[in-house]
N, C-alpha and C. Protein backbone atom coordinates (compact mmCIF):
# COMPACT_ATOMS: atom_id res chain seq x y z
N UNK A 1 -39.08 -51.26 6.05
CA UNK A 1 -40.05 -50.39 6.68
C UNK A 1 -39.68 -50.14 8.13
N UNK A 2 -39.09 -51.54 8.64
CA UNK A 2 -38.88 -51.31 9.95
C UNK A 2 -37.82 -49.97 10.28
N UNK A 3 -36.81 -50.60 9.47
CA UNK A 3 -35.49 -49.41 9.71
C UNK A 3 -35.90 -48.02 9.44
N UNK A 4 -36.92 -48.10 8.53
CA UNK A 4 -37.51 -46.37 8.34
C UNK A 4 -37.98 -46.01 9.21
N UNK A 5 -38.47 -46.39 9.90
CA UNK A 5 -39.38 -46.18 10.81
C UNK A 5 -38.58 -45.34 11.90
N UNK A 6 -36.98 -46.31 12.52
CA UNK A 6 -36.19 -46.41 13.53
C UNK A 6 -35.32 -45.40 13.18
N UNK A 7 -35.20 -44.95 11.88
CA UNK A 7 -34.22 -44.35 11.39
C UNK A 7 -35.02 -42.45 11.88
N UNK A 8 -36.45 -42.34 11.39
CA UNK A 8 -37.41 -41.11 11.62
C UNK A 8 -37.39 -41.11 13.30
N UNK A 9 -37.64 -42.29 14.37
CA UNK A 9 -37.80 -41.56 15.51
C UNK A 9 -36.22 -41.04 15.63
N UNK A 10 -35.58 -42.01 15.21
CA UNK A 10 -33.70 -41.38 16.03
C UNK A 10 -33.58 -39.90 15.54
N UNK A 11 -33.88 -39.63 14.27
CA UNK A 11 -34.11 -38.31 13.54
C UNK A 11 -34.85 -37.14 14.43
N UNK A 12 -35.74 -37.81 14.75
CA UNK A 12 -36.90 -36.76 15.75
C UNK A 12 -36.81 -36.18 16.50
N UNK A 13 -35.60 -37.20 17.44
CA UNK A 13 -35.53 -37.74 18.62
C UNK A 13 -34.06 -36.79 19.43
N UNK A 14 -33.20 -36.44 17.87
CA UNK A 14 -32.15 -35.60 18.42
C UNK A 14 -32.04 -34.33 18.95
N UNK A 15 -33.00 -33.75 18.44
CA UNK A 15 -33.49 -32.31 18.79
C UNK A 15 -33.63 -32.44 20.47
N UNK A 16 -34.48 -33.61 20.66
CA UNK A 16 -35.25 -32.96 22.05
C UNK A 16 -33.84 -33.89 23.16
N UNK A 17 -32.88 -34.60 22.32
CA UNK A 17 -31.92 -34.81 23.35
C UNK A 17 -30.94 -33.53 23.48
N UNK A 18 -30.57 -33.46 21.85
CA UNK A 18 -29.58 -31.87 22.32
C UNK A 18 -30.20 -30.33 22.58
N UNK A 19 -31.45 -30.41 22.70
CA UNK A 19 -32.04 -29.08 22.55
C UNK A 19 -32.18 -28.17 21.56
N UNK A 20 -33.16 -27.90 20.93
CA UNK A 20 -32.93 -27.01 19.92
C UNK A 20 -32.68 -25.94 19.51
N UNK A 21 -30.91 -26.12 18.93
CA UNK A 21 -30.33 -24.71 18.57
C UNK A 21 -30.60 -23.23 18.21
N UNK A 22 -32.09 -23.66 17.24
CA UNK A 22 -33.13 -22.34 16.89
C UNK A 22 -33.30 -21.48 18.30
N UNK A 23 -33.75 -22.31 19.51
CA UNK A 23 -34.40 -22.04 20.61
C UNK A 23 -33.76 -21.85 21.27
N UNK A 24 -32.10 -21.78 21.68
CA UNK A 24 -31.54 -22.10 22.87
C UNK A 24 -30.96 -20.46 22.86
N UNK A 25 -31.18 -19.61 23.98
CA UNK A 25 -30.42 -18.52 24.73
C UNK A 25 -29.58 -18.24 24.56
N UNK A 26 -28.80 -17.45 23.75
CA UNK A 26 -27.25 -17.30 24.14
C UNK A 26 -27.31 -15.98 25.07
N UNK A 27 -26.12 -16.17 25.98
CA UNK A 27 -25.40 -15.87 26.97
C UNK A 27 -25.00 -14.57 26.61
N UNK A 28 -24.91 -13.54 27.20
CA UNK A 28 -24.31 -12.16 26.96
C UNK A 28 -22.62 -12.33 26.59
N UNK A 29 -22.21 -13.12 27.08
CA UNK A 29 -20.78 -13.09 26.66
C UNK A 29 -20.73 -13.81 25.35
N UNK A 30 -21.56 -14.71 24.87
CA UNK A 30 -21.71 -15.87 23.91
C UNK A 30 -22.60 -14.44 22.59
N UNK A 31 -23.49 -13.71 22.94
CA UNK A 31 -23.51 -12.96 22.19
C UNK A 31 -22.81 -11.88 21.48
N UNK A 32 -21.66 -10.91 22.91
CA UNK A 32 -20.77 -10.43 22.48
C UNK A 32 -19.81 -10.94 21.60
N UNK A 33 -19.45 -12.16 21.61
CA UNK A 33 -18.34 -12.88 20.27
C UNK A 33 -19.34 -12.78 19.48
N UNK A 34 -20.04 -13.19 19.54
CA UNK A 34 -20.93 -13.37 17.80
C UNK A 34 -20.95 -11.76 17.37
N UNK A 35 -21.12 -10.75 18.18
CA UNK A 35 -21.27 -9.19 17.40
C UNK A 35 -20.16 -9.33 17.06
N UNK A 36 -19.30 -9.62 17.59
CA UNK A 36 -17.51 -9.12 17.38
C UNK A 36 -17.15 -9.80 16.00
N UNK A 37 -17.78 -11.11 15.97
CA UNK A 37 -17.41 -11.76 14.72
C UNK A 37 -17.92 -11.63 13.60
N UNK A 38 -19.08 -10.99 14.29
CA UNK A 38 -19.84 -10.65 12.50
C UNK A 38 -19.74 -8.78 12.08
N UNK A 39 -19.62 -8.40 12.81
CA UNK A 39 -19.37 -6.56 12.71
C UNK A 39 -18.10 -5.88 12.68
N UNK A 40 -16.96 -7.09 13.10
CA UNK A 40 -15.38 -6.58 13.00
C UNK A 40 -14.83 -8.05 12.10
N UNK A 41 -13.87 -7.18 12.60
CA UNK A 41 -12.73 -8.30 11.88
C UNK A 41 -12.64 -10.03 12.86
N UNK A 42 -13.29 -9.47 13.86
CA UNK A 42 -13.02 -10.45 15.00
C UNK A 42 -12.43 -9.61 16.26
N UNK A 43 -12.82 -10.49 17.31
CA UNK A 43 -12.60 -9.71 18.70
C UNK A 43 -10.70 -9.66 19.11
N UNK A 44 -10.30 -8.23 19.04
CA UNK A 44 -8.87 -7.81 19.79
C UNK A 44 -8.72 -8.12 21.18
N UNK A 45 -8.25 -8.22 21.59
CA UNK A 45 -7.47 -7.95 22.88
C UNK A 45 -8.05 -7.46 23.94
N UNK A 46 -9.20 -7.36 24.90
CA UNK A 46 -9.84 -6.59 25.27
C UNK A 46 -11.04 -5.91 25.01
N UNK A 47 -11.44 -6.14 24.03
CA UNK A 47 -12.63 -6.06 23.08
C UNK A 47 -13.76 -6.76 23.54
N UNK A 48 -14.15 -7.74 23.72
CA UNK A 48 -14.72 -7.71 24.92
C UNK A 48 -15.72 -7.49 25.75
N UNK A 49 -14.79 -7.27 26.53
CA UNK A 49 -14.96 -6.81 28.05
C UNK A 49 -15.22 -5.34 28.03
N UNK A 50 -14.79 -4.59 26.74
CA UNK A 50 -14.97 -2.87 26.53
C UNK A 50 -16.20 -3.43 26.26
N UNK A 51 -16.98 -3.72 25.20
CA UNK A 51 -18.44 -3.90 24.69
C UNK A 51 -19.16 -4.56 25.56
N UNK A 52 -18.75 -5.50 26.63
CA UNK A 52 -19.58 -5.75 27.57
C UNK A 52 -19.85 -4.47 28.79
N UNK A 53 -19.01 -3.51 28.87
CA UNK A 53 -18.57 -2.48 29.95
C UNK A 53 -19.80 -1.45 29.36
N UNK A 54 -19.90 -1.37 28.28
CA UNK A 54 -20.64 -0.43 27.45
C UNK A 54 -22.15 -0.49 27.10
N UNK A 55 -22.22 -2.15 26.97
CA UNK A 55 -23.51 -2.65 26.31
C UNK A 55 -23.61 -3.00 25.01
N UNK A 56 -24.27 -4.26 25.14
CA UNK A 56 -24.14 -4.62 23.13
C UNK A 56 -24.39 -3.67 22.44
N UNK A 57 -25.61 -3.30 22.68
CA UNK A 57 -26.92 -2.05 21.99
C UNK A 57 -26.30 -0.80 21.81
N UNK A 58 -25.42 -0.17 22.92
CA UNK A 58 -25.16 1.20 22.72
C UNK A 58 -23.81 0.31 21.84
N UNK A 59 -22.90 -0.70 22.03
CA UNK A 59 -21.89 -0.63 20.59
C UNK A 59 -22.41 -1.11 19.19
N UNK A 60 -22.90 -1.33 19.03
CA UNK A 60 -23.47 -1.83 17.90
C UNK A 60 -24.48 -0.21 17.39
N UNK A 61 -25.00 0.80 18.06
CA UNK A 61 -24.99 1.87 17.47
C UNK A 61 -23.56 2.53 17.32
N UNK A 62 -23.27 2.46 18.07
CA UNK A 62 -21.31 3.47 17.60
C UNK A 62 -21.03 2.71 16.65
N UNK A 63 -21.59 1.37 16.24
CA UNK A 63 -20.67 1.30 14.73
C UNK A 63 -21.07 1.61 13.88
N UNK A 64 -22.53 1.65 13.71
CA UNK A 64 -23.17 2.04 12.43
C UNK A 64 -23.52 3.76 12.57
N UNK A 65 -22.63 4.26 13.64
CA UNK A 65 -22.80 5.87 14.10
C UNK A 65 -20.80 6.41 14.09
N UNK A 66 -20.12 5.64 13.71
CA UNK A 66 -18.48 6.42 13.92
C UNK A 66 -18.35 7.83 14.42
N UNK A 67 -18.76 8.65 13.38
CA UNK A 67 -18.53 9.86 13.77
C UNK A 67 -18.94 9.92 15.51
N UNK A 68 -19.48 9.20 15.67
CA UNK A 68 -19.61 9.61 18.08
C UNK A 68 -18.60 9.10 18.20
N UNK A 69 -17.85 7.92 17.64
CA UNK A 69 -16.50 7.23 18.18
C UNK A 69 -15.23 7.96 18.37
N UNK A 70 -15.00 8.50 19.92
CA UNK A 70 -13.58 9.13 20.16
C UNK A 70 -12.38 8.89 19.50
N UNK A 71 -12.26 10.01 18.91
CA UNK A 71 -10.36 9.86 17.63
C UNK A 71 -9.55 9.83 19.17
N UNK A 72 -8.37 9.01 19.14
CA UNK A 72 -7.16 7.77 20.16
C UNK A 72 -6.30 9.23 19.83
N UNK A 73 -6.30 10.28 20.70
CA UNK A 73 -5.55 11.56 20.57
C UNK A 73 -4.14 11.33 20.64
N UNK A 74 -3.32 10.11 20.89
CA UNK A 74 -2.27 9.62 20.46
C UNK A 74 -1.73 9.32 19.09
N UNK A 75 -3.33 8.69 18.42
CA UNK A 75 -3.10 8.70 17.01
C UNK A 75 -3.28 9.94 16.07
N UNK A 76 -4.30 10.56 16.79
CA UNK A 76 -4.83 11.61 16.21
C UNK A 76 -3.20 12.81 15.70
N UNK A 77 -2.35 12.93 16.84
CA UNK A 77 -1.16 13.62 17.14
C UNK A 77 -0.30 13.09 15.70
N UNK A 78 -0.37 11.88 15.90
CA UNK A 78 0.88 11.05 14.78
C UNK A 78 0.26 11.93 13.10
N UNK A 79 -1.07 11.39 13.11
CA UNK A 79 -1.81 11.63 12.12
C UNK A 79 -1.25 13.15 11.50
N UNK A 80 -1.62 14.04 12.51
CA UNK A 80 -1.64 15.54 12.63
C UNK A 80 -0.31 16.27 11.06
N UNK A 81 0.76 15.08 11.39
CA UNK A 81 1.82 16.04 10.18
C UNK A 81 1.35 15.32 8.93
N UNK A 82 0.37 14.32 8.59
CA UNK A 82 0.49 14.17 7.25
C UNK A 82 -0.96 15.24 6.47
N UNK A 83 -0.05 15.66 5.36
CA UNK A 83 -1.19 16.80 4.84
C UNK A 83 -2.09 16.31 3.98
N UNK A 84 -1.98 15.17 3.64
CA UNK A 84 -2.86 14.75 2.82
C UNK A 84 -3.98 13.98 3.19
N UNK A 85 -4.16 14.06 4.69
CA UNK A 85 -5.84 13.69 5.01
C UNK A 85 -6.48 14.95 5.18
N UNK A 86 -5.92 15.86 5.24
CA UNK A 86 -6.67 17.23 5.02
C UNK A 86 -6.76 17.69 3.40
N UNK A 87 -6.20 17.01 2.96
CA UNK A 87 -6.54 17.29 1.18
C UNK A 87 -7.98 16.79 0.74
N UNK A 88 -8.54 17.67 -0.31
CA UNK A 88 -9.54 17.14 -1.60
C UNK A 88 -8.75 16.09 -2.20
N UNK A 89 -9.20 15.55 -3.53
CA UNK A 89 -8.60 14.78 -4.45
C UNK A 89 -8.16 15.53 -5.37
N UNK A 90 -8.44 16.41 -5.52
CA UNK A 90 -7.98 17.48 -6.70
C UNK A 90 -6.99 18.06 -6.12
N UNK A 91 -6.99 18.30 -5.26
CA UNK A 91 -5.62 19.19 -4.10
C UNK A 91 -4.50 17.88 -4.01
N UNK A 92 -4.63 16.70 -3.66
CA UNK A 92 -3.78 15.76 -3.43
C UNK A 92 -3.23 15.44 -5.14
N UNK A 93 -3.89 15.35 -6.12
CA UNK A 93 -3.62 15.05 -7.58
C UNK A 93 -2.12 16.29 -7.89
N UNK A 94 -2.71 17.29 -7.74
CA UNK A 94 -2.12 18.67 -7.97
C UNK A 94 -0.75 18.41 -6.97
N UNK A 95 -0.72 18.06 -5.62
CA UNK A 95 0.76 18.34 -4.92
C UNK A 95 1.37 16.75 -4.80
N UNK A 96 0.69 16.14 -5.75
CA UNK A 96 1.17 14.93 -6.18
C UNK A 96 0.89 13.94 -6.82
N UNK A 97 1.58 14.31 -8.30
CA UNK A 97 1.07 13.77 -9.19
C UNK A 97 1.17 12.47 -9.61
N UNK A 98 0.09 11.82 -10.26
CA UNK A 98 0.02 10.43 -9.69
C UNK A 98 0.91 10.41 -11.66
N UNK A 99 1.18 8.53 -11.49
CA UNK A 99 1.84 8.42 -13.11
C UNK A 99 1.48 8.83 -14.25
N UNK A 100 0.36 8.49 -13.89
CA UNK A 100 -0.55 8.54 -15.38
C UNK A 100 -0.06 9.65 -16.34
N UNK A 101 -0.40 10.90 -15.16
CA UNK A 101 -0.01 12.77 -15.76
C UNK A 101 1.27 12.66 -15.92
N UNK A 102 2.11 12.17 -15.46
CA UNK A 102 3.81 11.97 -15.67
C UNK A 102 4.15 11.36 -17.11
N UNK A 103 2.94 10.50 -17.30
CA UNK A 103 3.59 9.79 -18.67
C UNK A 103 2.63 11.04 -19.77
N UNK A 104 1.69 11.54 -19.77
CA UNK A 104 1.21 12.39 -20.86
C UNK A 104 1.56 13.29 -20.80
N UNK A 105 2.37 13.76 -20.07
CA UNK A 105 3.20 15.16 -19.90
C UNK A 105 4.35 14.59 -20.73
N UNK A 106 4.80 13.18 -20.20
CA UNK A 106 6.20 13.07 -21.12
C UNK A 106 5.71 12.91 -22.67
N UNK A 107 4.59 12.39 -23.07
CA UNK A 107 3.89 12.19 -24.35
C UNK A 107 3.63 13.17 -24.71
N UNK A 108 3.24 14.69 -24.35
CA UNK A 108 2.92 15.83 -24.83
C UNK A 108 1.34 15.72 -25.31
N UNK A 109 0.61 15.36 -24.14
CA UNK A 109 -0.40 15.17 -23.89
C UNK A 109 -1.18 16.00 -23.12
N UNK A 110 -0.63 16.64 -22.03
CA UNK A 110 -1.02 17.25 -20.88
C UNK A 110 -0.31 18.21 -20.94
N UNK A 111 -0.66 19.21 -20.78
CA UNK A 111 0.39 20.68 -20.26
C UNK A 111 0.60 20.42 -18.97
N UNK A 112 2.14 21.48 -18.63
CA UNK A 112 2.54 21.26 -17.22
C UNK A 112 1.57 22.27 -16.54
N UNK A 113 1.95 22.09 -15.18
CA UNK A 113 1.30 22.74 -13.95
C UNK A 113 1.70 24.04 -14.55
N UNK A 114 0.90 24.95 -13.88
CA UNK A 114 0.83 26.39 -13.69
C UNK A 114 2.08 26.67 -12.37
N UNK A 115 2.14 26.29 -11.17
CA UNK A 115 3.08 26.44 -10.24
C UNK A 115 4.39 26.26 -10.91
N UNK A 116 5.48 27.20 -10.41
CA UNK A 116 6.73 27.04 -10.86
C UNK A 116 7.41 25.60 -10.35
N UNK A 117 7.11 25.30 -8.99
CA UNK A 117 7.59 24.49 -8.38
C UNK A 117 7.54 23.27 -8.87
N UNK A 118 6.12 23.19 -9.06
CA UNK A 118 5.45 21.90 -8.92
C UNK A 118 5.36 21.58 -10.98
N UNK A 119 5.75 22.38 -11.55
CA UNK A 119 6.19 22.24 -13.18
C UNK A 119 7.89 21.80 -13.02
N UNK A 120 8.71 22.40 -12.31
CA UNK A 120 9.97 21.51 -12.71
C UNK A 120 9.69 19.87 -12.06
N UNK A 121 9.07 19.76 -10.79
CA UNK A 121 8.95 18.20 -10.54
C UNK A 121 8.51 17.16 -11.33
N UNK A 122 7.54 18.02 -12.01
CA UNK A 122 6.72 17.37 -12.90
C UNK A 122 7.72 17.17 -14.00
N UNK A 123 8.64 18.28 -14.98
CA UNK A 123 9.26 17.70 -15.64
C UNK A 123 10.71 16.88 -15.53
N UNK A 124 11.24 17.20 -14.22
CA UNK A 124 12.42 16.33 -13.63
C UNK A 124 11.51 14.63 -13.97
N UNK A 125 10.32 14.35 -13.28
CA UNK A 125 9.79 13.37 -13.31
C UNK A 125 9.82 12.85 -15.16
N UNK A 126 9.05 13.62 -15.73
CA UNK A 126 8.68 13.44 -16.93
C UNK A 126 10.24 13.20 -18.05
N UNK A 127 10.85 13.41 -17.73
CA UNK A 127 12.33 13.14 -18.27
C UNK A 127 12.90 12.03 -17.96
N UNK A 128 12.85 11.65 -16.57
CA UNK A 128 13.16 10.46 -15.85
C UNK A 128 12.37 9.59 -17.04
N UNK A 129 11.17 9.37 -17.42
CA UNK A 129 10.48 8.36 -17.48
C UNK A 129 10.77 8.59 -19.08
N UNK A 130 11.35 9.58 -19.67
CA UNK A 130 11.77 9.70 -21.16
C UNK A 130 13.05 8.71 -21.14
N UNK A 131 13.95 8.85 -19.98
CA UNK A 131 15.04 8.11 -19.61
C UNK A 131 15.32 7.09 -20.02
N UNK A 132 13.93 6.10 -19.17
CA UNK A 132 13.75 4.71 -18.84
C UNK A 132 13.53 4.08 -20.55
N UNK A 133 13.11 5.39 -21.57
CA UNK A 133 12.48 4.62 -22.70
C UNK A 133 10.92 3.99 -22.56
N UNK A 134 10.00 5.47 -22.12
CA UNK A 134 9.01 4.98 -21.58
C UNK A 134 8.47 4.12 -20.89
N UNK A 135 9.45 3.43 -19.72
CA UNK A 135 8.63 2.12 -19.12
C UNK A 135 8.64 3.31 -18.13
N UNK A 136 7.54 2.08 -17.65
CA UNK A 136 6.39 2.89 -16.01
C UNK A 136 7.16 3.33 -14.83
N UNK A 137 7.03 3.60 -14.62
CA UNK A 137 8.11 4.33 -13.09
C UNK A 137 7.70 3.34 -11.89
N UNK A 138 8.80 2.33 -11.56
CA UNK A 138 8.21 1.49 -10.45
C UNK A 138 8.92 1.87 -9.37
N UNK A 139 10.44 2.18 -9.28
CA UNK A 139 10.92 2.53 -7.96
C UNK A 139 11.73 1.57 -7.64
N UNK A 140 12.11 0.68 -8.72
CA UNK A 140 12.54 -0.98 -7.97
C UNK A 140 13.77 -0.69 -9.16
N UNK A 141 13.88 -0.10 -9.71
CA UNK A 141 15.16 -0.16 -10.78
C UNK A 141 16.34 -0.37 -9.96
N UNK A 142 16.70 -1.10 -9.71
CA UNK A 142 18.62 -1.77 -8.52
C UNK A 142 19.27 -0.35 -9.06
N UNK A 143 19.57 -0.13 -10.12
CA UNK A 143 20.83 0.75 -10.74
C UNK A 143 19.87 2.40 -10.84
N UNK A 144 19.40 2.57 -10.71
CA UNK A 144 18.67 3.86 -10.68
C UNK A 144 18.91 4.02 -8.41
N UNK A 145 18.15 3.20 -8.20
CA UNK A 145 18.00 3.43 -7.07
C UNK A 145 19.35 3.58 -6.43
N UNK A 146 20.41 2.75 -7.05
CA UNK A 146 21.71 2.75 -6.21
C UNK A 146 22.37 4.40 -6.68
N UNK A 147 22.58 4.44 -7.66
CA UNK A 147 22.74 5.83 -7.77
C UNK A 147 22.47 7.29 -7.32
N UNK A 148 20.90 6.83 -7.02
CA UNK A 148 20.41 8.01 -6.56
C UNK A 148 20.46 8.20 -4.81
N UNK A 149 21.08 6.40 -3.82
CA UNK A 149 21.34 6.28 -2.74
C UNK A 149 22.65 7.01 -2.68
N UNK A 150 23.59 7.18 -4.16
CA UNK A 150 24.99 7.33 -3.72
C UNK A 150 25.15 8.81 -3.90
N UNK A 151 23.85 9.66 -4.56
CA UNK A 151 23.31 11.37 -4.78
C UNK A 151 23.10 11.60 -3.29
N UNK A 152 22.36 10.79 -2.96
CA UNK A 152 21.77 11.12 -1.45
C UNK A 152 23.02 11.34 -0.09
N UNK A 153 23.70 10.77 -0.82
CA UNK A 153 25.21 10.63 0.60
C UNK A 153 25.88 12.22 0.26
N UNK A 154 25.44 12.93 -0.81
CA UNK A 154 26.29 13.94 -1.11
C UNK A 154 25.29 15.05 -0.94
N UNK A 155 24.35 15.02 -0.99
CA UNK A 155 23.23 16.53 -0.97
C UNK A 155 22.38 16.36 0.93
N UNK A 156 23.15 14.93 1.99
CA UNK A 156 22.27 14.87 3.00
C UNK A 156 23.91 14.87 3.56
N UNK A 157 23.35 15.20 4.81
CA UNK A 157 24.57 14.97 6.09
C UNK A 157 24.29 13.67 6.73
N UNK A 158 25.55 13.36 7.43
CA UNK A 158 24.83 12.06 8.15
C UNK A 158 23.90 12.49 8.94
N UNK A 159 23.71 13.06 9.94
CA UNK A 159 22.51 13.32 10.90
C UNK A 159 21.46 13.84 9.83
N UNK A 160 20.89 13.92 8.60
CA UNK A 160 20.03 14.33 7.88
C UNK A 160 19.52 12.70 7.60
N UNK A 161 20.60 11.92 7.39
CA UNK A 161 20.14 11.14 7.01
C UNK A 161 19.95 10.19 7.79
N UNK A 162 20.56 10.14 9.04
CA UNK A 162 19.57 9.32 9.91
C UNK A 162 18.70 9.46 10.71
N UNK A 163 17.87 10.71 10.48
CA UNK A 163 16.53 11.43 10.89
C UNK A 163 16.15 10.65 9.48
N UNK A 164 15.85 10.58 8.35
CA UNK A 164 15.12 10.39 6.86
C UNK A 164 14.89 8.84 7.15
N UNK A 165 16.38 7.91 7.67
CA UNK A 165 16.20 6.59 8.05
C UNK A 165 15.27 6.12 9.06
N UNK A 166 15.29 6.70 10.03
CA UNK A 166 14.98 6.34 11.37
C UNK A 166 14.46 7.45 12.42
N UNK A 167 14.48 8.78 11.55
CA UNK A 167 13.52 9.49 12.58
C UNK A 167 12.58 9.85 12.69
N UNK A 168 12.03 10.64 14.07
CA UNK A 168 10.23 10.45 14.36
C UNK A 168 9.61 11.18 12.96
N UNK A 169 8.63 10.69 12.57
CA UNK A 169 7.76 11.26 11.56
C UNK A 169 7.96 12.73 11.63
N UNK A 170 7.66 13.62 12.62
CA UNK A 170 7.54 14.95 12.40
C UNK A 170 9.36 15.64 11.78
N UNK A 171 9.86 14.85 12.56
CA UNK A 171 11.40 15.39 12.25
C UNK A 171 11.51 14.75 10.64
N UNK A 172 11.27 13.78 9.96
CA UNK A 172 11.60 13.85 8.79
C UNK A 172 10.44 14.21 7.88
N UNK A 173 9.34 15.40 8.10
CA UNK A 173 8.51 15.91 7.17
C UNK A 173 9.31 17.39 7.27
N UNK A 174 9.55 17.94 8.69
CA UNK A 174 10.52 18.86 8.52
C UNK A 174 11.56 18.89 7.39
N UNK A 175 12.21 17.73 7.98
CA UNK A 175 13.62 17.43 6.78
C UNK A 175 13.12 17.37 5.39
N UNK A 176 12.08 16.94 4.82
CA UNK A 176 11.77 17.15 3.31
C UNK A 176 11.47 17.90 2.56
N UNK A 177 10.67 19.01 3.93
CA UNK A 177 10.43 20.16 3.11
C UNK A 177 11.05 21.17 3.00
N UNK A 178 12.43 21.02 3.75
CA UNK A 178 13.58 21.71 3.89
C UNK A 178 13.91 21.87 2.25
N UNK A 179 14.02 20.44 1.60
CA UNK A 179 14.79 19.89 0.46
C UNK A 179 14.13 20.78 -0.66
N UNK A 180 15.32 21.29 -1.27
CA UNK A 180 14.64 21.58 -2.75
C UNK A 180 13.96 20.41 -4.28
N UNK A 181 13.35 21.16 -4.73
CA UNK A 181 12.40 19.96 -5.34
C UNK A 181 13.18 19.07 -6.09
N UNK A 182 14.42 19.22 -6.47
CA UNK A 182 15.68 18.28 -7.07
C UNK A 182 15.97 17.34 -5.74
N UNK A 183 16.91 18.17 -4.79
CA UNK A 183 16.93 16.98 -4.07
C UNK A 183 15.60 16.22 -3.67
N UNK A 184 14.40 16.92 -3.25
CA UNK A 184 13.16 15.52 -2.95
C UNK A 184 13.24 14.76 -3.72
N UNK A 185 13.40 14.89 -5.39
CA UNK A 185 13.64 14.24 -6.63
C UNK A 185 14.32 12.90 -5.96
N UNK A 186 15.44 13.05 -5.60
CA UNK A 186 16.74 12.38 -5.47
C UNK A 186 16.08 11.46 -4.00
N UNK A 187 15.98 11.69 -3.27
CA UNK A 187 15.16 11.30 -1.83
C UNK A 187 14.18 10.13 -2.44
N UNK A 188 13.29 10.70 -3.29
CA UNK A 188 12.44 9.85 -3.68
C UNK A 188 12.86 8.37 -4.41
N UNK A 189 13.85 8.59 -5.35
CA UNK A 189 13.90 7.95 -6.26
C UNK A 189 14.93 6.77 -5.69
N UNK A 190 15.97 7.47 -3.95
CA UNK A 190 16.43 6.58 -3.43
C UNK A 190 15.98 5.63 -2.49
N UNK A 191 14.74 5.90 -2.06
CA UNK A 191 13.81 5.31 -1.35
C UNK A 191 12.99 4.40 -2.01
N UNK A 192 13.26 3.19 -1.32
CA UNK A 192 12.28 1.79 -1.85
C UNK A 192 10.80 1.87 -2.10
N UNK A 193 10.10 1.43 -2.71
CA UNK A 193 8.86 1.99 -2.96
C UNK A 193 7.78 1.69 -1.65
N UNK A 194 8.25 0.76 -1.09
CA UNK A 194 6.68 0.70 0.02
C UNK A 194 7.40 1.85 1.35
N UNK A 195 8.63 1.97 1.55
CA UNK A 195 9.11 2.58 2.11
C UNK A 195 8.86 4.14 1.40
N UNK A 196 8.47 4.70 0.23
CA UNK A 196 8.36 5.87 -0.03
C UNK A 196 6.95 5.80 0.27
């Protein structure tokens, strides 16, 4: 009985030595980490000191408000040559067709595209994958890919191809759409897959 007793005040007794956590203030800077940690990924680099510069209240509406959040016109620029954030899904399906349509086109499942263009890619593709003996088109085939690296040395110049390797984004969307839809064929199929 005794120890129960001794055991309930020490119990009681901790609160009012450490103060109670329910009750205790946090600090504007002690609050800013906690937004940061529970509304992002966690606080960057400077992050911060921007949301302290700003105010909790007005950031914590810009997040659940984005559209007010200024597009980084540096990124915005990079962004600018790829066409497919300006696409629908039906527009992106159509100027690039995902596998699925590649394999029921090769099954005679699907009719080809209506576009001239975009019907030979489709069946350059759809042949390829008649090729393989119906397996899935991964991009990782060693002997497909080496071949089509050693197509690529003959339909690119060197300076073509070290803009495609290593040059700025805009200079190699230029360079692709230069390419007729055989060689993109060939481009593609020599290019590693996280790299395509």
């Amino acid at each position: 009985m005794k120890r129960r007793l001794i055991a309930g005040i020490l119990l009681l007794g901790i609160p009012l030595l450490c103060g109670d956590p329910f009750h205790t203030k946090l600090t504007d800077e002690q609050k800013t980490i906690h937004a940061l940690n529970r509304l992002t990924w966690g606080p960057r680099q400077g992050e911060e000191d921007r949301v302290q510069k700003i105010g909790l209240k007005k950031w914590i509406d810009l997040q659940l408000h984005p559209q007010r959040i200024a597009e980084n016109p540096l990124l915005a620029a990079k962004l600018e040559v790829l066409d497919t954030l300006h696409m629908q899904s039906g527009e992106m399906a159509a100027a690039y067709p995902p596998p699925q349509y590649i394999v029921a086109v090769a099954q005679g499942r699907m009719q080809l595209p209506e576009d001239p263009e975009m019907r030979e890619i489709v069946q350059q593709l759809a042949a390829r994958y008649k090729k393989r003996g119906g397996q899935e088109m991964s991009g990782d085939d060693e002997k497909l890919v080496e071949q089509a690296r050693q197509r690529l040395t003959e339909i690119l110049t060197p300076a073509q191809l070290k803009v495609l390797r290593a040059g700025p984004s805009a200079e190699k969307v230029q360079l692709l759409d230069s390419l007729t839809p055989d060689q993109l064929l060939t481009v593609m199929e020599a290019t590693p897959g996280k790299t395509r």
